[in-house]
Protein backbone atom coordinates (compact mmCIF):
# COMPACT_ATOMS: atom_id res chain seq x y z
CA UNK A 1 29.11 -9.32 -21.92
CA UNK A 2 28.00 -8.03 -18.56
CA UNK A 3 27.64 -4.10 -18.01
CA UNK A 4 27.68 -2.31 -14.52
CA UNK A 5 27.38 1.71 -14.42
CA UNK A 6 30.17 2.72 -11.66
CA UNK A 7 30.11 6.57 -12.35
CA UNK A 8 27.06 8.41 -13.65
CA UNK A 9 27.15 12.07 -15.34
CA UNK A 10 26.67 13.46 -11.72
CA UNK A 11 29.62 11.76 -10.20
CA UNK A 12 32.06 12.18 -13.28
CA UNK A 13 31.58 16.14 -12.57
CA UNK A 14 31.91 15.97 -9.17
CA UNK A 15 35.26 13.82 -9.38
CA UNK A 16 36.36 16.39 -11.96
CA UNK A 17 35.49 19.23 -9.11
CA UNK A 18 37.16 17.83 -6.92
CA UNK A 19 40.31 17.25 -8.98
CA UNK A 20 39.91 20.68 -9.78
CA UNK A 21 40.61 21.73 -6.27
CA UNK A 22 43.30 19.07 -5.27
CA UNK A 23 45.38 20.63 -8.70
CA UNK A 24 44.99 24.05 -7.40
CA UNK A 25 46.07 23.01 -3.97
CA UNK A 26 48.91 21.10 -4.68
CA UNK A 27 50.23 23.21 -7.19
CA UNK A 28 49.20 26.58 -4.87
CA UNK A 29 47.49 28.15 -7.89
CA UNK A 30 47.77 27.45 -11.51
CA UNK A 31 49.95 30.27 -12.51
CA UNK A 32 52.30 27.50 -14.25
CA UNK A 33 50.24 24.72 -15.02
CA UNK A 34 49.82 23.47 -18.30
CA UNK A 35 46.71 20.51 -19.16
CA UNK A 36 47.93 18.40 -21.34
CA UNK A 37 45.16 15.64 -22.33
CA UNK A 38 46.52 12.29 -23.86
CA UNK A 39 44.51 11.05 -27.04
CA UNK A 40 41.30 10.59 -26.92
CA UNK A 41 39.64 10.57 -24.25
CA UNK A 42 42.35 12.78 -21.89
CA UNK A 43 41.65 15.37 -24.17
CA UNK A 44 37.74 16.01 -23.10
CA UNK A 45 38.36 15.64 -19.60
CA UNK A 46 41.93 17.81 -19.63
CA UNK A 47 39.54 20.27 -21.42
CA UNK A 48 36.51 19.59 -18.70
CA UNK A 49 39.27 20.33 -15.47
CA UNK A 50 40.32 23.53 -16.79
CA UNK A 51 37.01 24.49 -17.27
CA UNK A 52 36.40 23.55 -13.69
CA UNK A 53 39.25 25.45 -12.88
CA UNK A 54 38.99 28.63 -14.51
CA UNK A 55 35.75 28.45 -12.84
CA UNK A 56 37.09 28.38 -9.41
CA UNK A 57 40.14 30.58 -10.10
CA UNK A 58 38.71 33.24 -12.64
CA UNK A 59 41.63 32.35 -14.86
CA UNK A 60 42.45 29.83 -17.69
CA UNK A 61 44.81 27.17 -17.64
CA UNK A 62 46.31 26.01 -21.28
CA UNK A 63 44.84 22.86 -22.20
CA UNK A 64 47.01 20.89 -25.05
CA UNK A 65 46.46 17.15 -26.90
CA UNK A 66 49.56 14.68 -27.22
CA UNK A 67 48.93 11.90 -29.73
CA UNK A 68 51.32 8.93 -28.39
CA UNK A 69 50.98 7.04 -31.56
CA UNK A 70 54.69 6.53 -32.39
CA UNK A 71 55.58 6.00 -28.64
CA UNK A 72 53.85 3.41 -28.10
CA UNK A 73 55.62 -0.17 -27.19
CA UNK A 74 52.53 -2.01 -28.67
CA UNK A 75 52.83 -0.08 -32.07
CA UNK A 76 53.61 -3.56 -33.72
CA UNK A 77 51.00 -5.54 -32.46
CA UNK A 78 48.04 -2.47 -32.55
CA UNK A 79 48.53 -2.12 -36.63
CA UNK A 80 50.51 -2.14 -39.82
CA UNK A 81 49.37 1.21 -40.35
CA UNK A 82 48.90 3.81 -37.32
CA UNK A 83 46.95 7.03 -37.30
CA UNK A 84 48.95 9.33 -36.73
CA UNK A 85 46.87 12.77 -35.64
CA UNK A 86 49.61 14.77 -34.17
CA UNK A 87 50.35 16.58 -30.90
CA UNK A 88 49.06 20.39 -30.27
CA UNK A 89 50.23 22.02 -27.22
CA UNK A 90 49.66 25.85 -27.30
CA UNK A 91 52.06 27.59 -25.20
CA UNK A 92 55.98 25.98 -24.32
CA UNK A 93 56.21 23.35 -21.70
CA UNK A 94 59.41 24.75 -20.70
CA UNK A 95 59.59 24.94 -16.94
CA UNK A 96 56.13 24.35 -16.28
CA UNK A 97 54.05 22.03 -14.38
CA UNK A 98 52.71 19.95 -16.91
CA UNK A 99 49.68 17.81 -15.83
CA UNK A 100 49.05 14.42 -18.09
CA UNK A 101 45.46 13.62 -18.58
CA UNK A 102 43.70 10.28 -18.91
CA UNK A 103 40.24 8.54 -18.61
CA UNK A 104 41.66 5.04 -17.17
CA UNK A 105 45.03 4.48 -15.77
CA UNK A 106 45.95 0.72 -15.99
CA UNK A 107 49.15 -1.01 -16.82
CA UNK A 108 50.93 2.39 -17.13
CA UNK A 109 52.44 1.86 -20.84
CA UNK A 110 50.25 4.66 -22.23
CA UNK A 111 51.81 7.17 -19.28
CA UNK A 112 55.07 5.98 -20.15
CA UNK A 113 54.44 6.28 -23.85
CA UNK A 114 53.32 9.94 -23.05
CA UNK A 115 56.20 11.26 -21.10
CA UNK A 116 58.32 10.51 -23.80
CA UNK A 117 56.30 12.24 -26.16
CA UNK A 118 56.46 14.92 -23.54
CA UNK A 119 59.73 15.20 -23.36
CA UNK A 120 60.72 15.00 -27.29
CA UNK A 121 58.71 18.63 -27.19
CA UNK A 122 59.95 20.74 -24.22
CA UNK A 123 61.74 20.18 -20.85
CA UNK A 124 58.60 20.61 -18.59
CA UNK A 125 59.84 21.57 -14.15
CA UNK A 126 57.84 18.50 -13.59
CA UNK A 127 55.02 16.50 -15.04
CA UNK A 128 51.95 15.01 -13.05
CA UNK A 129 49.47 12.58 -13.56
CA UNK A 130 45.29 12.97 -13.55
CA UNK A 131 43.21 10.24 -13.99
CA UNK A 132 39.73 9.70 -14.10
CA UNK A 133 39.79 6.18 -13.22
CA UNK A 134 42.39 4.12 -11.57
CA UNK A 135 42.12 0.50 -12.36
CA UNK A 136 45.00 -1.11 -10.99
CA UNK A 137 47.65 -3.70 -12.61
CA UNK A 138 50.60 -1.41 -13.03
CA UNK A 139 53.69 -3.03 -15.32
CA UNK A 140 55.52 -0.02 -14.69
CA UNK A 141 55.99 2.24 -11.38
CA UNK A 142 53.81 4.87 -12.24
CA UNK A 143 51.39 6.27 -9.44
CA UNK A 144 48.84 9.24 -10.51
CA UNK A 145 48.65 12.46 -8.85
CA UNK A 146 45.13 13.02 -9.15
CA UNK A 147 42.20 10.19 -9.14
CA UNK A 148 38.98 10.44 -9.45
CA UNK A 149 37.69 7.21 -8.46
CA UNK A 150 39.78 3.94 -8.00
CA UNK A 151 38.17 0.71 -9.48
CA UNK A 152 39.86 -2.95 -8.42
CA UNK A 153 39.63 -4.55 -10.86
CA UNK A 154 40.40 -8.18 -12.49
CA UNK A 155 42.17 -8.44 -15.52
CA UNK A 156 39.19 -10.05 -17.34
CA UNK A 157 37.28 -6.56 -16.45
CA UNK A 158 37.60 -3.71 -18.87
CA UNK A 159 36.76 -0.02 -17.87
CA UNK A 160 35.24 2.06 -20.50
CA UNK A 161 34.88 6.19 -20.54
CA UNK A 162 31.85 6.79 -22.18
CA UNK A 163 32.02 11.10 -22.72
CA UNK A 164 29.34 12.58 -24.66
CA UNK A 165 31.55 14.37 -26.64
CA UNK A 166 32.90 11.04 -27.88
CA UNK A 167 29.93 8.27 -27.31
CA UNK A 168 26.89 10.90 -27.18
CA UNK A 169 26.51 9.29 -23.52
CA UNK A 170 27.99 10.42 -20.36
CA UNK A 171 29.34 7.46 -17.80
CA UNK A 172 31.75 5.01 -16.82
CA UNK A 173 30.63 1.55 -17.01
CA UNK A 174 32.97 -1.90 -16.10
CA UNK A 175 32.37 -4.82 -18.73
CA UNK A 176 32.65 -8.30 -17.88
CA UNK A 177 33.12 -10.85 -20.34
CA UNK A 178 31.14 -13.99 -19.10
CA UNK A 179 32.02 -17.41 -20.16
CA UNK A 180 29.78 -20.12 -20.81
């Protein structure tokens, strides 16, 4: 399997500033915003963008976790027996702007997956999308908001997050599997 580095710990930060901004922009101040970071890896960078954020604005943004486990249209073929961790989202979603985060957006199922889950706990004014890394591929029409860096890829290619918090190394690499 072939490795290349396409985002060191430098760049991930400064694509995280710069989201940072763009959701403070667009959303002209965070006064309703609500970071909601979708299992596993959303959840560190949701956390790392309000952090960014609060830095800009001097004020925090609520940052909640939504497990999709049970939403999911590949439950049957991922396991007999999912994990289920649960969702924790701190304060109502009720007619706020409620911003989905996630390390790679792909085919779009796990988005999909997530505003259902979204939905079963509150009636959010509208719901936006964040991504780290937008890969391409879509099954579904589903178009982020917010991306930090888009990567064409080929379907053979797989994008991995690497956070510290997670992999105790900080960077986004694209894998190639060769065949000989």
């Amino acid at each position: 399997m072939e490795e290349k580095e396409i985002m060191d710990a430098k760049a991930m930060t400064r694509a995280l500033t710069r989201l940072a901004h763009e959701v403070i922009e667009r959303n002209e101040g965070v006064d309703s915003v609500v970071l909601v970071g979708i299992r596993t890896r959303g959840i560190y960078l949701a956390e790392r963008l309000a952090g960014r954020i609060a830095t800009i604005e001097n004020r925090d943004v609520p940052v909640g976790e939504l497990d999709i486990t049970l939403y999911r249209d590949d439950l049957k073929q991922k396991s007999a027996d999912p994990r289920i961790i649960g969702s924790k989202i701190p304060v109502t979603i009720e007619g706020k702007t409620v911003i989905l985060v996630d390390d790679v957006l792909f085919t779009g199922r796990t988005v999909r997956a997530a505003m259902d889950a979204l939905m079963d706990i509150g009636r959010p004014q509208r719901i936006q999308l964040a991504v780290l890394i937008d890969r391409g591929h879509r099954e579904l029409p589903i178009r982020p908001d917010y991306i930090g860096k888009n990567v064409p890829t080929s379907k053979e290619e797989n994008i991995a997050v690497l956070l510290k918090e997670v992999d105790r190394t900080e960077r986004v690499v694209i894998r190639t599997t060769s065949e000989s």
